[in-house]
Each structure stands twice: as C-alpha cells, then as structure tokens.
C-alpha atoms as a PDB file:
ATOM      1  CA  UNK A   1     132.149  97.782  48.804  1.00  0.00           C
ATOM      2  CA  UNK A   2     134.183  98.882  51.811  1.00  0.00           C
ATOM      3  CA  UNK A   3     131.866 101.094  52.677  1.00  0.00           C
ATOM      4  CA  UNK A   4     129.169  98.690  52.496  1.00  0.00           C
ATOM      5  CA  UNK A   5     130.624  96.646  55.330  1.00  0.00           C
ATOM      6  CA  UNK A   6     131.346  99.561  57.293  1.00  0.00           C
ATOM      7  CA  UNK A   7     127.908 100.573  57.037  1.00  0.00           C
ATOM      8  CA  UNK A   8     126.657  97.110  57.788  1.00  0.00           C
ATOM      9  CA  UNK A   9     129.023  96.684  60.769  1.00  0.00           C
ATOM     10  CA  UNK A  10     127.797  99.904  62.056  1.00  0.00           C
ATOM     11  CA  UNK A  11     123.948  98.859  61.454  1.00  0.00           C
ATOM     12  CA  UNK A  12     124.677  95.930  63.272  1.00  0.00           C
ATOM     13  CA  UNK A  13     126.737  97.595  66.267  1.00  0.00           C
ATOM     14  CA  UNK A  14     123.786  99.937  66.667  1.00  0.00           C
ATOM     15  CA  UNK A  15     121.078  96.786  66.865  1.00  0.00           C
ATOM     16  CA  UNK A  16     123.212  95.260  69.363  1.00  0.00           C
ATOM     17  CA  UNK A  17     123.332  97.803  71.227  1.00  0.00           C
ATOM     18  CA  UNK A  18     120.028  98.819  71.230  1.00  0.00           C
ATOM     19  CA  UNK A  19     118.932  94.872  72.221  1.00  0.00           C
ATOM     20  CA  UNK A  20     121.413  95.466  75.501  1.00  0.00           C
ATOM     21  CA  UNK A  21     119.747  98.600  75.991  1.00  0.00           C
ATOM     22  CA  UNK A  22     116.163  96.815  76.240  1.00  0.00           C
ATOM     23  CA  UNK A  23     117.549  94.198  78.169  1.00  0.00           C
ATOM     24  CA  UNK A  24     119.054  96.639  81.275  1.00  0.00           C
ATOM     25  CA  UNK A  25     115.618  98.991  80.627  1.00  0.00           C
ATOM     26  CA  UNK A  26     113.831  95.318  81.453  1.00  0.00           C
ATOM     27  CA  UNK A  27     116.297  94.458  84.535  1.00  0.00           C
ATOM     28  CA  UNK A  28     115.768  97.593  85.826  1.00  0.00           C
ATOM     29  CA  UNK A  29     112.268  97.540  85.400  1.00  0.00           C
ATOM     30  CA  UNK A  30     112.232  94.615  87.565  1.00  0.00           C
ATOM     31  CA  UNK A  31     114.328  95.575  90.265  1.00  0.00           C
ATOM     32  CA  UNK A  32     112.143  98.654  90.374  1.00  0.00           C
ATOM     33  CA  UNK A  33     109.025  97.128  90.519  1.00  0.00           C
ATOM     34  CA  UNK A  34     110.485  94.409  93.386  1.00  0.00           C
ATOM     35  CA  UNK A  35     111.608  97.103  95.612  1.00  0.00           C
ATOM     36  CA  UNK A  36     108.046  98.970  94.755  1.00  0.00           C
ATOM     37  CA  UNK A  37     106.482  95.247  96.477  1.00  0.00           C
ATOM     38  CA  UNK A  38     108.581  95.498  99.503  1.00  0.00           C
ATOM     39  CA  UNK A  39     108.081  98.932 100.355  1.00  0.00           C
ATOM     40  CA  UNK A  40     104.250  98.161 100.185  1.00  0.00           C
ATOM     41  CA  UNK A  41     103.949  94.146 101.279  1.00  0.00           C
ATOM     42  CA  UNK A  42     103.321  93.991 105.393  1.00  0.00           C
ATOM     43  CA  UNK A  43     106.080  93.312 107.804  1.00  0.00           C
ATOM     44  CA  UNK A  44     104.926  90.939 110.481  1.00  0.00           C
ATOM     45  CA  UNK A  45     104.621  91.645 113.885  1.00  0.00           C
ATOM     46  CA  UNK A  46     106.518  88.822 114.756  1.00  0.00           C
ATOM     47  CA  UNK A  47     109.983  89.774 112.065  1.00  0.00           C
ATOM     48  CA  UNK A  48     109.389  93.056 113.644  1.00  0.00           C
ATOM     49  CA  UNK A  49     109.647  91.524 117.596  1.00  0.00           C
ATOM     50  CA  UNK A  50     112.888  89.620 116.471  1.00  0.00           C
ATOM     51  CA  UNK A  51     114.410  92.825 114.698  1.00  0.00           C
ATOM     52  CA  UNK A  52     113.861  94.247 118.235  1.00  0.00           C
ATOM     53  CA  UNK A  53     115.235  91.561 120.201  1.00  0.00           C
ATOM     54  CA  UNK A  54     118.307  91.690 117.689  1.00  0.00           C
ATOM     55  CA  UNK A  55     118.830  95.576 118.392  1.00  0.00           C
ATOM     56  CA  UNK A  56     118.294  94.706 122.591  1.00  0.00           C
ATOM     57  CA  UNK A  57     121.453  91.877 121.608  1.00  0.00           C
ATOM     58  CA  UNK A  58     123.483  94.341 119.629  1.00  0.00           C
ATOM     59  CA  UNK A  59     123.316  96.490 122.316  1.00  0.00           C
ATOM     60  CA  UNK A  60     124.288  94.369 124.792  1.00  0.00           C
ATOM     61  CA  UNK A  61     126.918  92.955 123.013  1.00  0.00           C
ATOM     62  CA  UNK A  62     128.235  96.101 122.389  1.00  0.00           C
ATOM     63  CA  UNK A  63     129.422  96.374 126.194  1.00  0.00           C
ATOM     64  CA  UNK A  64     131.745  93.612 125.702  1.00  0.00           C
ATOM     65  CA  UNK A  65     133.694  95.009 123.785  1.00  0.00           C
ATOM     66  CA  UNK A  66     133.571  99.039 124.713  1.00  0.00           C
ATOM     67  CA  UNK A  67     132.656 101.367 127.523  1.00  0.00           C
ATOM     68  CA  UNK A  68     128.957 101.343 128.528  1.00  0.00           C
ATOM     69  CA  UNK A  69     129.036 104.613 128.802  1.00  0.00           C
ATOM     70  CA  UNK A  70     129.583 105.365 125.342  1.00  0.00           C
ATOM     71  CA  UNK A  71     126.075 104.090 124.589  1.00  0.00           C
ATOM     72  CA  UNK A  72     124.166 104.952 127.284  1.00  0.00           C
ATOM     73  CA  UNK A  73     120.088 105.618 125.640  1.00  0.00           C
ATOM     74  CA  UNK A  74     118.145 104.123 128.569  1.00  0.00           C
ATOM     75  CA  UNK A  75     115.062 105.495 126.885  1.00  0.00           C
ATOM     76  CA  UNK A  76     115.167 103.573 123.733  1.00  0.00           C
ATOM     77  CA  UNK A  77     116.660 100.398 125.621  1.00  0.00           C
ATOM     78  CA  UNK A  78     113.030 100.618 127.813  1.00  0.00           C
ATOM     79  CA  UNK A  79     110.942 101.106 124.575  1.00  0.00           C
ATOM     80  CA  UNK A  80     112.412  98.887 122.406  1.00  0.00           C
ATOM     81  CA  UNK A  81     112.086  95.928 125.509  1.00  0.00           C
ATOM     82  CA  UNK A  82     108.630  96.957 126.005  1.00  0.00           C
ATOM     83  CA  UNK A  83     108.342  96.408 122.282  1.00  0.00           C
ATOM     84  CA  UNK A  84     109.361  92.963 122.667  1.00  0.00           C
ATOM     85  CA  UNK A  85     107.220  91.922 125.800  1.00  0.00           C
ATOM     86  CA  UNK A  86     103.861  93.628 124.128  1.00  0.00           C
ATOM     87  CA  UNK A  87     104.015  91.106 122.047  1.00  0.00           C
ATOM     88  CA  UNK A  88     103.854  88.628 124.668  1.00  0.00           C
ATOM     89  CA  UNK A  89     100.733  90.490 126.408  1.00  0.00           C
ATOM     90  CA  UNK A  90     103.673  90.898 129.398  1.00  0.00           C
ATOM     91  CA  UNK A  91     102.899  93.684 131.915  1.00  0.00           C
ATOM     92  CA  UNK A  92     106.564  95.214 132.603  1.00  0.00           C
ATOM     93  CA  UNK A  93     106.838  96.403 136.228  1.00  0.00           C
ATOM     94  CA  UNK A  94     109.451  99.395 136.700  1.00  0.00           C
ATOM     95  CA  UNK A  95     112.110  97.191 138.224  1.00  0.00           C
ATOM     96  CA  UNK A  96     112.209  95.029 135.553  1.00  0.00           C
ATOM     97  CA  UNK A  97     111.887  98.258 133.403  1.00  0.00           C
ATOM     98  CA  UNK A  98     115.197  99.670 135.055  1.00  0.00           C
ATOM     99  CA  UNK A  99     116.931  96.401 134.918  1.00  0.00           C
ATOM    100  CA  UNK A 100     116.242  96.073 130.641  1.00  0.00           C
ATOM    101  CA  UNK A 101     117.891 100.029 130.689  1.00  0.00           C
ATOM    102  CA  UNK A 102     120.920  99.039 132.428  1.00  0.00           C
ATOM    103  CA  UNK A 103     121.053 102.678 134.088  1.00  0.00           C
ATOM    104  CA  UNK A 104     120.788 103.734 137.630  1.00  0.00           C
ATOM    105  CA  UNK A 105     117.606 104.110 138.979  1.00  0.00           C
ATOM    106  CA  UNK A 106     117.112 108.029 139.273  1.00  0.00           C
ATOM    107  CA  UNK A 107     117.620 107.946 135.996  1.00  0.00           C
ATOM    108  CA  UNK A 108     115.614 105.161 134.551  1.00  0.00           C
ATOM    109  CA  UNK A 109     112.937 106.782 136.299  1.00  0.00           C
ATOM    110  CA  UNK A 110     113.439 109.938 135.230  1.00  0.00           C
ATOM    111  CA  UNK A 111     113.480 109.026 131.724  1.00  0.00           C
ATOM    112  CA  UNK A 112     110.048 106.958 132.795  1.00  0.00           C
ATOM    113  CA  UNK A 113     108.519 109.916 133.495  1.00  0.00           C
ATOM    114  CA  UNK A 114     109.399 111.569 130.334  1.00  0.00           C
ATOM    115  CA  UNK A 115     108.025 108.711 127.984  1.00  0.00           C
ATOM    116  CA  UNK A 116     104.994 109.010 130.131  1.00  0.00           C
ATOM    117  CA  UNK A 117     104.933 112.482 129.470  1.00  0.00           C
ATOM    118  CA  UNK A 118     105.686 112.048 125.764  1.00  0.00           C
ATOM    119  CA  UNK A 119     102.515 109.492 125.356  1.00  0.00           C
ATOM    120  CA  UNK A 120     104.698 106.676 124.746  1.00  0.00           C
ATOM    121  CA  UNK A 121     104.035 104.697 127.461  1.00  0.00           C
ATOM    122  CA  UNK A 122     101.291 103.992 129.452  1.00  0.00           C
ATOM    123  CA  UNK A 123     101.298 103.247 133.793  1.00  0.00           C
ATOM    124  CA  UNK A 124      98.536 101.311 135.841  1.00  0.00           C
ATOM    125  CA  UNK A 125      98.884 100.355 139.185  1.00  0.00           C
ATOM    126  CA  UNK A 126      99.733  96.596 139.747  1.00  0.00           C
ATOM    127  CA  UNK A 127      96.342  95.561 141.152  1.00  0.00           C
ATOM    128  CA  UNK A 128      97.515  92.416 143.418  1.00  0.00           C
ATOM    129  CA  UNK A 129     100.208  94.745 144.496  1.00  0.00           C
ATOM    130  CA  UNK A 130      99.168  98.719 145.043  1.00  0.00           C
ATOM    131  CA  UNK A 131     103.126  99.168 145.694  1.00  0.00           C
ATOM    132  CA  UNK A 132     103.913  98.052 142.135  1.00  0.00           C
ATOM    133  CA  UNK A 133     103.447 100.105 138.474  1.00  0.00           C
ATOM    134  CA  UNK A 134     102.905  98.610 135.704  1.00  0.00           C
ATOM    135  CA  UNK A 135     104.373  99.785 132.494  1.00  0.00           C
ATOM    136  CA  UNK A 136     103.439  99.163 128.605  1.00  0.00           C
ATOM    137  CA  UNK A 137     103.931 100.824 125.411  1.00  0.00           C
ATOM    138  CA  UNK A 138     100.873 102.979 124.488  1.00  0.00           C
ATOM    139  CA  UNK A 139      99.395 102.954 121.027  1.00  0.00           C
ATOM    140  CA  UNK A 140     101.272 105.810 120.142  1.00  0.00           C
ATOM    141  CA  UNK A 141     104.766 104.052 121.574  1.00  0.00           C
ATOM    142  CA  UNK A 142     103.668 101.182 119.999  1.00  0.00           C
ATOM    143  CA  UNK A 143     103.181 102.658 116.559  1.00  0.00           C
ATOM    144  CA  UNK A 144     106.435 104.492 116.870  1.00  0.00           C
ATOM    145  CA  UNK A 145     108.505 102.165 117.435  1.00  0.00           C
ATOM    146  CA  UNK A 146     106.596  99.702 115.147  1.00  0.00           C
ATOM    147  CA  UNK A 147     107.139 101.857 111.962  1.00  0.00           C
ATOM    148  CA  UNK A 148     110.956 102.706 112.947  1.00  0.00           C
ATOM    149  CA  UNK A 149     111.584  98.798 112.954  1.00  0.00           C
ATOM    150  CA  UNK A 150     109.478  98.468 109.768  1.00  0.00           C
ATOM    151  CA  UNK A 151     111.440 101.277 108.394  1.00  0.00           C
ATOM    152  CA  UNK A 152     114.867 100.070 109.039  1.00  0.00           C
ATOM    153  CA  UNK A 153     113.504  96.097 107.838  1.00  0.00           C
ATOM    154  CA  UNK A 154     112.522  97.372 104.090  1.00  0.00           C
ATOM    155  CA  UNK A 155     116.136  99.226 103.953  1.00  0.00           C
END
C-alpha cells in the first residue's frame, strides 16, 4: 500500500509538472511570436524623426555634464539633423549645417565633403541666393540612417 501512494504521488508530480511545462512552452510561444510582430510591423516615419531628435538631445545634453571633446562625431550630428528636417521638407544651408555639428568650420566642411562623397548627402545651389548650398540627405543617407533608427527602435 505504501508503495501505492508513492507511485501515485509520483504519477501526480510528473502530471504537474508536465502541465507547468505546457504552460512556459505556451508563454514562450507568445513572447516569441510578439517579438516575431515587432521585428516585422512598420516603424513610422514620424517615431523614427522623434528617436532622432532624442539622440540630437542626448547629445547635447551630454556636454553639460562632460568635455565636448570626448564626443566629438560632427558627421553623424549633420546626418542625424538632416534626418530630422527631411521630414519637414526643410532645405539645410551649410551654416546651419555647421551650427547642428557644433565643430569648427574647416572641419564641418570637411566632413561635408566626405558625406557628399560617400552618397549620403546631396548639394544644390540655393537658387535665390547663388552664394548659398543647400544640403539634404540623399536616398541613400536617408535609408541609412532610416534603418539604423528602425534598428535601434525594435531593440
């Protein structure tokens, strides 16, 4: 008779456990097929403007607190505010360009011409003011930084 109840205790262990296996199979079925949906379900254009504006803040916050110096990527600063002002349909002229990269000049330029160079941005004469270049994000800036912002949202 001992025995017996040993045998049904053990019976019963091994149902119970096997229900609280199904159970965290199911739960982790679900999280699975949740994170599956956001991987695939579109990021607006508009969550993906204010995760740039929040990087531009970061950044600028950052100088508070520590050396500029320490942080000093005038290249992505330009692309990631000519992220934001696509958006907008906002032509970026290169003094407002240098201002957003908080660098000297030279090198704002400088780095200018290398995104130029690199296809990620594109320059067209202001035509009210021959003096003045325009400066936007190509389609191929555009898409780059696009899907690094999407990237970093579905983390």
């Amino acid at each position: 008779m001992k025995d017996e109840s040993v045998a049904d205790l053990i019976k019963d262990l091994g149902s119970r456990l096997a229900a609280v296996s199904e159970e965290f199979t199911a739960r982790a079925s679900r999280v699975v097929d949740q994170r599956a949906e956001d991987a695939t379900s579109p990021i607006s254009e508009e969550m993906l403007v204010a995760r740039a504006k929040e990087i531009l803040a970061h950044r600028k916050l950052r100088r508070r607190f520590l050396p500029g110096e320490l942080f000093h990527e005038p290249a992505w600063d330009m692309l990631v505010a000519l992220f934001v002002s696509h958006r907008d349909h906002r032509p970026t002229n290169v003094k407002a360009l240098v201002a957003m990269a908080d660098a000297p000049v030279t090198t704002s330029q400088r780095w200018i011409e290398h995104l130029h160079k690199l296809k990620l941005i594109d320059r067209v004469n202001d035509p009210t003011d021959r003096r003045r270049i325009e400066i936007s994000l190509s389609a191929a800036g555009y898409d780059a930084v696009a899907g690094y912002l999407t990237a970093i949202a579905r983390r």
